[in-house]
PDB file of N, CA and C in Angstrom:
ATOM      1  N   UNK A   1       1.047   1.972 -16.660  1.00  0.00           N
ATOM      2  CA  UNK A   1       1.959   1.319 -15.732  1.00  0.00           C
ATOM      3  C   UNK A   1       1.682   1.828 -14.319  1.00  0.00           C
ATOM      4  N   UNK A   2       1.823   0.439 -13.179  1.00  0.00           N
ATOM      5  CA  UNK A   2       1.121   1.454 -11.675  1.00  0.00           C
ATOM      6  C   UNK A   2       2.555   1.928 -11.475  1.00  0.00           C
ATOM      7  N   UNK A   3       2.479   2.971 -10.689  1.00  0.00           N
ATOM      8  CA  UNK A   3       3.396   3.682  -9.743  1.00  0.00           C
ATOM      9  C   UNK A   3       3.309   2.889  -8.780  1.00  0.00           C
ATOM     10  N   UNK A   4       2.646   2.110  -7.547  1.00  0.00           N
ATOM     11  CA  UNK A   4       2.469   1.703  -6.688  1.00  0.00           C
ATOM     12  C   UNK A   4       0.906   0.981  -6.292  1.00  0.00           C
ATOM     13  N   UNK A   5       0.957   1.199  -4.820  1.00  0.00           N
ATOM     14  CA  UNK A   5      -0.467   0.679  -4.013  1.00  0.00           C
ATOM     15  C   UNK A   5      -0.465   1.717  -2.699  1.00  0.00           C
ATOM     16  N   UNK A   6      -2.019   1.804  -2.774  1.00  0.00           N
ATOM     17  CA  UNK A   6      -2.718   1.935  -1.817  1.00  0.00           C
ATOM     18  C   UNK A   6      -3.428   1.041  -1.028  1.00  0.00           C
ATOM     19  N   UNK A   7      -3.099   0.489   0.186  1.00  0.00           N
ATOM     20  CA  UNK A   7      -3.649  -0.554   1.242  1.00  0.00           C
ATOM     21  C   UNK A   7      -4.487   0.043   2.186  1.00  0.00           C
ATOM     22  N   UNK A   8      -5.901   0.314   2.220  1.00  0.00           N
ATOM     23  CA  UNK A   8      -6.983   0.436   3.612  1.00  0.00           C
ATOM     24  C   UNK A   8      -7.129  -0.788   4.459  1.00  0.00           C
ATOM     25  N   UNK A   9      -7.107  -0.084   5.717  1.00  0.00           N
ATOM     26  CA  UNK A   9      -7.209  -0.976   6.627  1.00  0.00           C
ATOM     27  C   UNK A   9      -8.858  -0.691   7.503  1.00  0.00           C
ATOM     28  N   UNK A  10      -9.022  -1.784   8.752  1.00  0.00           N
ATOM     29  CA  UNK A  10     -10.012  -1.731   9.092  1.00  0.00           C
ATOM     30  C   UNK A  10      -9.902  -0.913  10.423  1.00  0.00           C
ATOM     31  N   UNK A  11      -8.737  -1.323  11.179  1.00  0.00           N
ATOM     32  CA  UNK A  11      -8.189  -0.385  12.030  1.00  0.00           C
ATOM     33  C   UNK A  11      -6.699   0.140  12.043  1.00  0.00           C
ATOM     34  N   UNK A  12      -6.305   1.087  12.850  1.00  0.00           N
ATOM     35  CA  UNK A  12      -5.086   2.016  12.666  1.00  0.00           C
ATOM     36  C   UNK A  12      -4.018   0.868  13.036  1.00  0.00           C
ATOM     37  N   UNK A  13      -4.228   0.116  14.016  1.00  0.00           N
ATOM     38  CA  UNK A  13      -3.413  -0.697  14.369  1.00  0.00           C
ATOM     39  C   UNK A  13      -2.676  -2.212  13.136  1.00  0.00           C
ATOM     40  N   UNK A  14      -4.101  -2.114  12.811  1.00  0.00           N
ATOM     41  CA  UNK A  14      -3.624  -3.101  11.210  1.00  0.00           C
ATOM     42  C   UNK A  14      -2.610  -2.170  10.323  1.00  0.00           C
ATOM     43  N   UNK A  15      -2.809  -0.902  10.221  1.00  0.00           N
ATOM     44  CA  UNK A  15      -1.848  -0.154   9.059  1.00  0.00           C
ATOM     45  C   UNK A  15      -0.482  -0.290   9.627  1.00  0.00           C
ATOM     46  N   UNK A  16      -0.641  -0.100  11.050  1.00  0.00           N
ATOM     47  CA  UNK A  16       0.604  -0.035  12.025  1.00  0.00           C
ATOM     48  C   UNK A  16       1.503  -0.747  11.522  1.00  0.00           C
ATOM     49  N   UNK A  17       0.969  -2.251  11.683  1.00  0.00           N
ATOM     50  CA  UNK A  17       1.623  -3.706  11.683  1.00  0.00           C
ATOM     51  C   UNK A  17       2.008  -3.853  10.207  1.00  0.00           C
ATOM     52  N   UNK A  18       0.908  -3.232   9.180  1.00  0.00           N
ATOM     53  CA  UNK A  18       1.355  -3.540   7.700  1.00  0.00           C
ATOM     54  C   UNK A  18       2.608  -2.705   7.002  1.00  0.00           C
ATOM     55  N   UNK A  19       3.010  -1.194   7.789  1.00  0.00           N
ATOM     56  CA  UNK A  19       3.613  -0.855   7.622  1.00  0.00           C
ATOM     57  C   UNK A  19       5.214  -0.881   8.024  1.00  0.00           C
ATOM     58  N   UNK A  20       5.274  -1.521   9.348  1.00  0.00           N
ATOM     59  CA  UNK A  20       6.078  -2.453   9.943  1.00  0.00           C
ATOM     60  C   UNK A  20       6.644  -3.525   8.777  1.00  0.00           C
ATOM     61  N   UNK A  21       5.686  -4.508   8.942  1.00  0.00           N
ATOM     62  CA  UNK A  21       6.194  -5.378   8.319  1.00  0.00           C
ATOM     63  C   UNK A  21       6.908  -4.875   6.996  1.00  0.00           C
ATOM     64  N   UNK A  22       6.592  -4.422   6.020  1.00  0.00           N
ATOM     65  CA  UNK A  22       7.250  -4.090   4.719  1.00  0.00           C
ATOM     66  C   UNK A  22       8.341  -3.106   4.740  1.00  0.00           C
ATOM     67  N   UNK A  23       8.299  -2.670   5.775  1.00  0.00           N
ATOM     68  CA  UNK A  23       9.718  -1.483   6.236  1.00  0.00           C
ATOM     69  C   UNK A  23      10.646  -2.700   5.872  1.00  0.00           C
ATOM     70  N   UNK A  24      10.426  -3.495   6.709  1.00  0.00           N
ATOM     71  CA  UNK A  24      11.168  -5.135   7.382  1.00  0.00           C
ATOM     72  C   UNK A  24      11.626  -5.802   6.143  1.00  0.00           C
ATOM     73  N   UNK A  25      10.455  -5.519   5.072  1.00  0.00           N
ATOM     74  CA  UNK A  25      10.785  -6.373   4.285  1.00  0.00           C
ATOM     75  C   UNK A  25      12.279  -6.423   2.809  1.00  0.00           C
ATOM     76  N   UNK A  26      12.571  -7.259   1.947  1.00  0.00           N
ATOM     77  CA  UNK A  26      13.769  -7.352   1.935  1.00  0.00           C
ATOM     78  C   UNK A  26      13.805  -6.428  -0.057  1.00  0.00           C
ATOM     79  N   UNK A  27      12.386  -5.857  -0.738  1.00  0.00           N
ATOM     80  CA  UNK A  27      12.338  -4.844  -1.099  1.00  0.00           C
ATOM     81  C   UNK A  27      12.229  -3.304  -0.610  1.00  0.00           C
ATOM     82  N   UNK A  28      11.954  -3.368   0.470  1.00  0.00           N
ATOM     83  CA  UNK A  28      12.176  -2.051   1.156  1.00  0.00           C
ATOM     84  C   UNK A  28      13.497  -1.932   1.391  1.00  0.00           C
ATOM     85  N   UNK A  29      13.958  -3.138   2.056  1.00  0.00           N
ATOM     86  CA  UNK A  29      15.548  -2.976   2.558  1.00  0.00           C
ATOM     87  C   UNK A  29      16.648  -2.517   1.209  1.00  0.00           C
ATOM     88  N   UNK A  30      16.053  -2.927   0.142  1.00  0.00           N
ATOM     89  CA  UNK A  30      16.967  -3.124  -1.076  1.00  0.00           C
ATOM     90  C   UNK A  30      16.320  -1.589  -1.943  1.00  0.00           C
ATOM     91  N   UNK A  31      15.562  -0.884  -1.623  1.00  0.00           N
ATOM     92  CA  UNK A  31      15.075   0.168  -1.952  1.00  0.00           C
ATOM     93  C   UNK A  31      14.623   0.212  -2.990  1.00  0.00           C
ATOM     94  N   UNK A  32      13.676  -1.004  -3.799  1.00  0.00           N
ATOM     95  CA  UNK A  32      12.981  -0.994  -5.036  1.00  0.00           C
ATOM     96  C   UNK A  32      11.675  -0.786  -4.321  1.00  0.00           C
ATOM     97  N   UNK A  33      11.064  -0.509  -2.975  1.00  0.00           N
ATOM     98  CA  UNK A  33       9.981   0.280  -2.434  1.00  0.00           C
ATOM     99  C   UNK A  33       9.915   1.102  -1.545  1.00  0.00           C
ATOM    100  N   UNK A  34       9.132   1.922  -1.137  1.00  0.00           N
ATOM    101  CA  UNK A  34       9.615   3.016  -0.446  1.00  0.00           C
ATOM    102  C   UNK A  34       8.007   3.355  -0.005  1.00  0.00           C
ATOM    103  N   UNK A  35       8.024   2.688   1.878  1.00  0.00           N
ATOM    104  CA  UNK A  35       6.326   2.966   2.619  1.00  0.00           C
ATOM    105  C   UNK A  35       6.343   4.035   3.572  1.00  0.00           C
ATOM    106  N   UNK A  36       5.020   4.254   3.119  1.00  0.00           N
ATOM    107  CA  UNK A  36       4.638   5.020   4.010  1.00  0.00           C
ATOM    108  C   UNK A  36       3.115   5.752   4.555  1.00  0.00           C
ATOM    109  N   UNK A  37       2.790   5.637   5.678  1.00  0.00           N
ATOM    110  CA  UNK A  37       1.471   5.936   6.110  1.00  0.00           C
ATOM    111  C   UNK A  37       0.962   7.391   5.846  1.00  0.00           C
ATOM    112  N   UNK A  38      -0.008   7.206   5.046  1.00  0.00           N
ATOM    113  CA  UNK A  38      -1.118   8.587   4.763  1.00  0.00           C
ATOM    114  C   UNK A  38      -2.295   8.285   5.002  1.00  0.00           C
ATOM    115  N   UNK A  39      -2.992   9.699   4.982  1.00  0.00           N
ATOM    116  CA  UNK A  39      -4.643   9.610   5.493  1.00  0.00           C
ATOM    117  C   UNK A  39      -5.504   9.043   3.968  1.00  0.00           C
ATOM    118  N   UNK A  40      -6.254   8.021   3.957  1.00  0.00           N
ATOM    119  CA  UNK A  40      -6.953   7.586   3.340  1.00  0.00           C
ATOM    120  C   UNK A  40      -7.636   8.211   2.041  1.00  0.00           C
ATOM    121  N   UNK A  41      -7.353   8.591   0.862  1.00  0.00           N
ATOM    122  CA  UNK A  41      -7.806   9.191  -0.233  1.00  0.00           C
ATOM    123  C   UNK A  41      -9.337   9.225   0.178  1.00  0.00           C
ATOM    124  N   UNK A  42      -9.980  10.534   0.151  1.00  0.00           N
ATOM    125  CA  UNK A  42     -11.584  10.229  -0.008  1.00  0.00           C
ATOM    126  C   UNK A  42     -12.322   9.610  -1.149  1.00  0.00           C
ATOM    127  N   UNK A  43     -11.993   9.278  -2.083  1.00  0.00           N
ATOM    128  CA  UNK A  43     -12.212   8.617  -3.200  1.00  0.00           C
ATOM    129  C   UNK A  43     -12.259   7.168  -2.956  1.00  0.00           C
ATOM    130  N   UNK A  44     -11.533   6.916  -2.446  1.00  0.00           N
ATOM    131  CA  UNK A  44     -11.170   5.318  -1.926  1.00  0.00           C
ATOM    132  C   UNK A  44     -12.066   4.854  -0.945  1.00  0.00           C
ATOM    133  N   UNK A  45     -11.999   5.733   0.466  1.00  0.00           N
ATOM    134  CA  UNK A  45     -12.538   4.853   1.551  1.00  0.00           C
ATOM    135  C   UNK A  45     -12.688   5.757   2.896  1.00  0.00           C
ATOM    136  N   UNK A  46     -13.277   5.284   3.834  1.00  0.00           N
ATOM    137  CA  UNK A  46     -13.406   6.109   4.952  1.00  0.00           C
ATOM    138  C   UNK A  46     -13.140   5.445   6.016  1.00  0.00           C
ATOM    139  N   UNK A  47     -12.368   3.991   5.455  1.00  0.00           N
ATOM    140  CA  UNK A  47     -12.436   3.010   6.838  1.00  0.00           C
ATOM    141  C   UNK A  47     -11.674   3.700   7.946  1.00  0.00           C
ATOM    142  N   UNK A  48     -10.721   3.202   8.300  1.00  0.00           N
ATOM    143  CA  UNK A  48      -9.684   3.648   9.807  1.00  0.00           C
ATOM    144  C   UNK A  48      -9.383   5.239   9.022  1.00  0.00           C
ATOM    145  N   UNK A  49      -9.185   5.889   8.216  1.00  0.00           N
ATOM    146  CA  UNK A  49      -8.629   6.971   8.143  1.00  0.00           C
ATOM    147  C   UNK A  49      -7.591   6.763   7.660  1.00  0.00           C
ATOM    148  N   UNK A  50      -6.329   5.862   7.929  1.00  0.00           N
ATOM    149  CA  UNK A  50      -5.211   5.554   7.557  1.00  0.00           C
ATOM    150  C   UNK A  50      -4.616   4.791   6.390  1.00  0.00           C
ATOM    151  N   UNK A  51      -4.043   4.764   5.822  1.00  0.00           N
ATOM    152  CA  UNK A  51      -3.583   3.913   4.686  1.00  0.00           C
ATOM    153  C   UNK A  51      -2.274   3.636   4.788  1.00  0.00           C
ATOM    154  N   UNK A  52      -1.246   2.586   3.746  1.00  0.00           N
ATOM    155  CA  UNK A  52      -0.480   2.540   3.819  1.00  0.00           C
ATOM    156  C   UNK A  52      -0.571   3.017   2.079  1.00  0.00           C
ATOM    157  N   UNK A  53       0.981   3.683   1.856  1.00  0.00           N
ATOM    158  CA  UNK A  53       1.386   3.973   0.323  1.00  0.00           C
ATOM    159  C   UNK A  53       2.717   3.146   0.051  1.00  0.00           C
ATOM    160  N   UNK A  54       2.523   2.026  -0.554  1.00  0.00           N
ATOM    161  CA  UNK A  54       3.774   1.608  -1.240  1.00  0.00           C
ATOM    162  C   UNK A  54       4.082   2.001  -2.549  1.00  0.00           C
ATOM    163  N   UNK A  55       5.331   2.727  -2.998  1.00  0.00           N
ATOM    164  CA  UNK A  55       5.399   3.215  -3.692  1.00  0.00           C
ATOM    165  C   UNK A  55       6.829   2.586  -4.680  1.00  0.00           C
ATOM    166  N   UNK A  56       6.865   1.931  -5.850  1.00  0.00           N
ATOM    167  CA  UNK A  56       7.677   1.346  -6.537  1.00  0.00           C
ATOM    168  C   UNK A  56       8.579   2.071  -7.098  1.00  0.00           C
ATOM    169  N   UNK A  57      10.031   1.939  -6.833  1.00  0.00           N
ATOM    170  CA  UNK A  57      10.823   2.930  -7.115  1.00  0.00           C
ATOM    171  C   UNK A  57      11.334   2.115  -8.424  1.00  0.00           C
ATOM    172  N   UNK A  58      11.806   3.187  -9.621  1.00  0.00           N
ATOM    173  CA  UNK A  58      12.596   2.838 -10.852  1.00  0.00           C
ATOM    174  C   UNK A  58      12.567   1.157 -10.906  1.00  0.00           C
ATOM    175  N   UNK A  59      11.941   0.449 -11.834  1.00  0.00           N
ATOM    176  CA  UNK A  59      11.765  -0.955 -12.683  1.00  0.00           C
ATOM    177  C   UNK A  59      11.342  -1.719 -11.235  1.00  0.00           C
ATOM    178  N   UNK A  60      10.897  -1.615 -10.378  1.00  0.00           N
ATOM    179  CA  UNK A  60      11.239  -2.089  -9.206  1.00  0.00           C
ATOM    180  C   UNK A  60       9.995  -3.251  -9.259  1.00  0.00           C
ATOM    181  N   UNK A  61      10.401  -4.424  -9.453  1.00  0.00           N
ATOM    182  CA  UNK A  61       9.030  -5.417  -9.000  1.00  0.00           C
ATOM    183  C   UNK A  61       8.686  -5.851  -7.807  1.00  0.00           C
ATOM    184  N   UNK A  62       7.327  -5.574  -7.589  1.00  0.00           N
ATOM    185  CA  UNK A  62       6.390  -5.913  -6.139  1.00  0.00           C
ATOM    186  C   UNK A  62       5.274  -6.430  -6.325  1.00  0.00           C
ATOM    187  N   UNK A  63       4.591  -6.993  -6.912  1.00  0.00           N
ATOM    188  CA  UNK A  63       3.595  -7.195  -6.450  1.00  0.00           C
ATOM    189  C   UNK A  63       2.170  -7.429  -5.867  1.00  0.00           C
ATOM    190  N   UNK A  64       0.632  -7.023  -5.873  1.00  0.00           N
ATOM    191  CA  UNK A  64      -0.146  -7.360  -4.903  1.00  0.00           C
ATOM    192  C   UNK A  64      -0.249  -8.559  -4.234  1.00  0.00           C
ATOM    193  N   UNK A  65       0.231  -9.597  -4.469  1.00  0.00           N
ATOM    194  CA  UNK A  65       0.936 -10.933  -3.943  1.00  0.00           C
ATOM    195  C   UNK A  65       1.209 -10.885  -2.773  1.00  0.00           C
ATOM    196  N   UNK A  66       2.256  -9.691  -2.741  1.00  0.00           N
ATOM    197  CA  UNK A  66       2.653  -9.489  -1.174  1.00  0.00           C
ATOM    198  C   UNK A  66       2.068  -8.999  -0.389  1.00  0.00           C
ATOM    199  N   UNK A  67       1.130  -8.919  -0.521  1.00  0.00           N
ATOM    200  CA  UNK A  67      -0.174  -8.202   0.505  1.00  0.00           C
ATOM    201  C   UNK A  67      -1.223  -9.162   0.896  1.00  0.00           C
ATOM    202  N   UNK A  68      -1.098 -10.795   0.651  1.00  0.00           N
ATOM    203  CA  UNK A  68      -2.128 -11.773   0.759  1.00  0.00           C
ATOM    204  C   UNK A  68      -1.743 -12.330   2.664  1.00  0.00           C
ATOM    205  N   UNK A  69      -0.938 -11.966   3.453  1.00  0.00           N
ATOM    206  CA  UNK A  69      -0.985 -12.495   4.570  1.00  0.00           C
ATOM    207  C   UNK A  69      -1.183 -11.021   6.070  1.00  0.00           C
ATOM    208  N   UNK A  70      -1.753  -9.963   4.841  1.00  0.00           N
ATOM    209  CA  UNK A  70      -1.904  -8.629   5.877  1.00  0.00           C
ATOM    210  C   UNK A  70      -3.277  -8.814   5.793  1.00  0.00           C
ATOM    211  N   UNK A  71      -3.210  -8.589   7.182  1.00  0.00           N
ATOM    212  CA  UNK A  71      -4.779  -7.821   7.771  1.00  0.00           C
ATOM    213  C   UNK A  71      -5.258  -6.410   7.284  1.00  0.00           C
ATOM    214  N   UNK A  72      -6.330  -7.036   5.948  1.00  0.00           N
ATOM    215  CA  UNK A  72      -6.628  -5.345   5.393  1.00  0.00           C
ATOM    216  C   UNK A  72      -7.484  -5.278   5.381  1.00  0.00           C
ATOM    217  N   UNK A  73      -8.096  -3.876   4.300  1.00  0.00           N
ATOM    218  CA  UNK A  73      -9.512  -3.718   4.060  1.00  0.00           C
ATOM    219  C   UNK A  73      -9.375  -4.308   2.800  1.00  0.00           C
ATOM    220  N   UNK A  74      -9.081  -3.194   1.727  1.00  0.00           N
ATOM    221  CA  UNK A  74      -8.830  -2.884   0.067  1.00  0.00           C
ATOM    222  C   UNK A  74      -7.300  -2.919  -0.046  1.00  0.00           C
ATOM    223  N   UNK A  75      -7.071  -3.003  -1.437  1.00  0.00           N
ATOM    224  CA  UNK A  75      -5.127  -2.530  -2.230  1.00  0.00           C
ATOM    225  C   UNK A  75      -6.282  -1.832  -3.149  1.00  0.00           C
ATOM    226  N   UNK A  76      -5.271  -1.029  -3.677  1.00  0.00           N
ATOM    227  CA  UNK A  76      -5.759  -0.032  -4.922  1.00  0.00           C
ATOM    228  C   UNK A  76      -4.236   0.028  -5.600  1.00  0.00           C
ATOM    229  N   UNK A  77      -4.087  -0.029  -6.258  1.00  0.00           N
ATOM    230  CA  UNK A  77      -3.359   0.928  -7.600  1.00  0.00           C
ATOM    231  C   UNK A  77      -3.369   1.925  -7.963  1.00  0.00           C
ATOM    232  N   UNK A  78      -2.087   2.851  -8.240  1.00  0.00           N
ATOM    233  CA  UNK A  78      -2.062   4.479  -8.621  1.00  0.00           C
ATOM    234  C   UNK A  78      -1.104   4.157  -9.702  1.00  0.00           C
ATOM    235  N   UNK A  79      -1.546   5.128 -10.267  1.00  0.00           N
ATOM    236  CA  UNK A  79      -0.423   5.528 -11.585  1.00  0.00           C
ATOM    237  C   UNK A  79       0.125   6.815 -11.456  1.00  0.00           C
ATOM    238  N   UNK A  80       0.980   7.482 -12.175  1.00  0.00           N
ATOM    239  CA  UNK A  80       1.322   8.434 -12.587  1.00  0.00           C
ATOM    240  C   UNK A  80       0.543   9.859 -12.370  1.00  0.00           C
ATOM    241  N   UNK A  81      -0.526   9.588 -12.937  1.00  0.00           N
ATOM    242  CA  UNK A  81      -1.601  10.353 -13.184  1.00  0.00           C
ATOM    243  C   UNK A  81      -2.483  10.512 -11.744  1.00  0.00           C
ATOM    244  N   UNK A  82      -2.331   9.337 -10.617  1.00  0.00           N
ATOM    245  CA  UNK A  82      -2.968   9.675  -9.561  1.00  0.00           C
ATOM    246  C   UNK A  82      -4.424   8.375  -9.728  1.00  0.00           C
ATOM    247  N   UNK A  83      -4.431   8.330 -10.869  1.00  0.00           N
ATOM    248  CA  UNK A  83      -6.077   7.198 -10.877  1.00  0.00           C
ATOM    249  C   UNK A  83      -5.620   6.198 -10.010  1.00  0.00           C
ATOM    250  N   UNK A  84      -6.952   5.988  -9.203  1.00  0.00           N
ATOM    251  CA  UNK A  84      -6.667   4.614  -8.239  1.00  0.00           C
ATOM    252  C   UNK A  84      -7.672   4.100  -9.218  1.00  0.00           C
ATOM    253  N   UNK A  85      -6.801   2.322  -8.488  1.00  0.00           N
ATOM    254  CA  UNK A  85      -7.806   1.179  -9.679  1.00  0.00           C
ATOM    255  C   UNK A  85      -7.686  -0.350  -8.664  1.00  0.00           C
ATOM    256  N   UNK A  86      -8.950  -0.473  -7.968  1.00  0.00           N
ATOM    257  CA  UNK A  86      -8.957  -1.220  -6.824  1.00  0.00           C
ATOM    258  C   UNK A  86      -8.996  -2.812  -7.055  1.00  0.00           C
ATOM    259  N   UNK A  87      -7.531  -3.142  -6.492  1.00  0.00           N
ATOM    260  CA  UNK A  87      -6.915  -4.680  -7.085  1.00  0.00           C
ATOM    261  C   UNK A  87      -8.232  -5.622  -6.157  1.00  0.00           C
ATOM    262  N   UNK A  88      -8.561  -5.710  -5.061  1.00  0.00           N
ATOM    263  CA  UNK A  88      -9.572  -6.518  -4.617  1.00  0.00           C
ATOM    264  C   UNK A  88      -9.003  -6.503  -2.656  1.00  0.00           C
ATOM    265  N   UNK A  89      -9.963  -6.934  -1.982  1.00  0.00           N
ATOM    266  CA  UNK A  89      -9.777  -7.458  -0.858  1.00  0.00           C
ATOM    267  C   UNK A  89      -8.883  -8.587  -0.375  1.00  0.00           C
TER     268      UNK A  89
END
């Protein structure tokens, strides 16, 4: 089961805006997600440095769906365990 996503971007300013927006949005507001900007797993990527972490709180449904109108690089998937598992561009 994922715990969440990991979103790379191409620049800092795209994470900016992606992290914005989903603050905004009306699962964040309702607290079945919970974002926030970290430095890029080295495993993952070296693009901008930055990432966004959405992180799915208790039964909470989200998504990679909701990530089809952001300016990104990659989404990845984490579990429990920490394995990323890269949903696509």
């Amino acid at each position: 089961m994922i715990s969440g996503y990991v979103i790379t971007f191409h620049t800092h300013y795209e994470s900016l805006v992606c992290m914005r927006s989903l603050e905004k949005s009306e699962a964040a507001q309702n607290g079945a997600i919970a974002v926030k900007l970290i430095p890029v797993p080295r495993e993952l990527s070296s693009a901008c440095g930055t990432a966004v972490k959405v992180t799915i709180k208790d039964g909470g449904i989200f998504g990679a769906e909701n990530f089809t109108n952001i300016e990104r690089d990659e989404v990845f998937t984490f579990d429990a365990a920490g394995k990323y598992t890269a949903v696509g561009k």
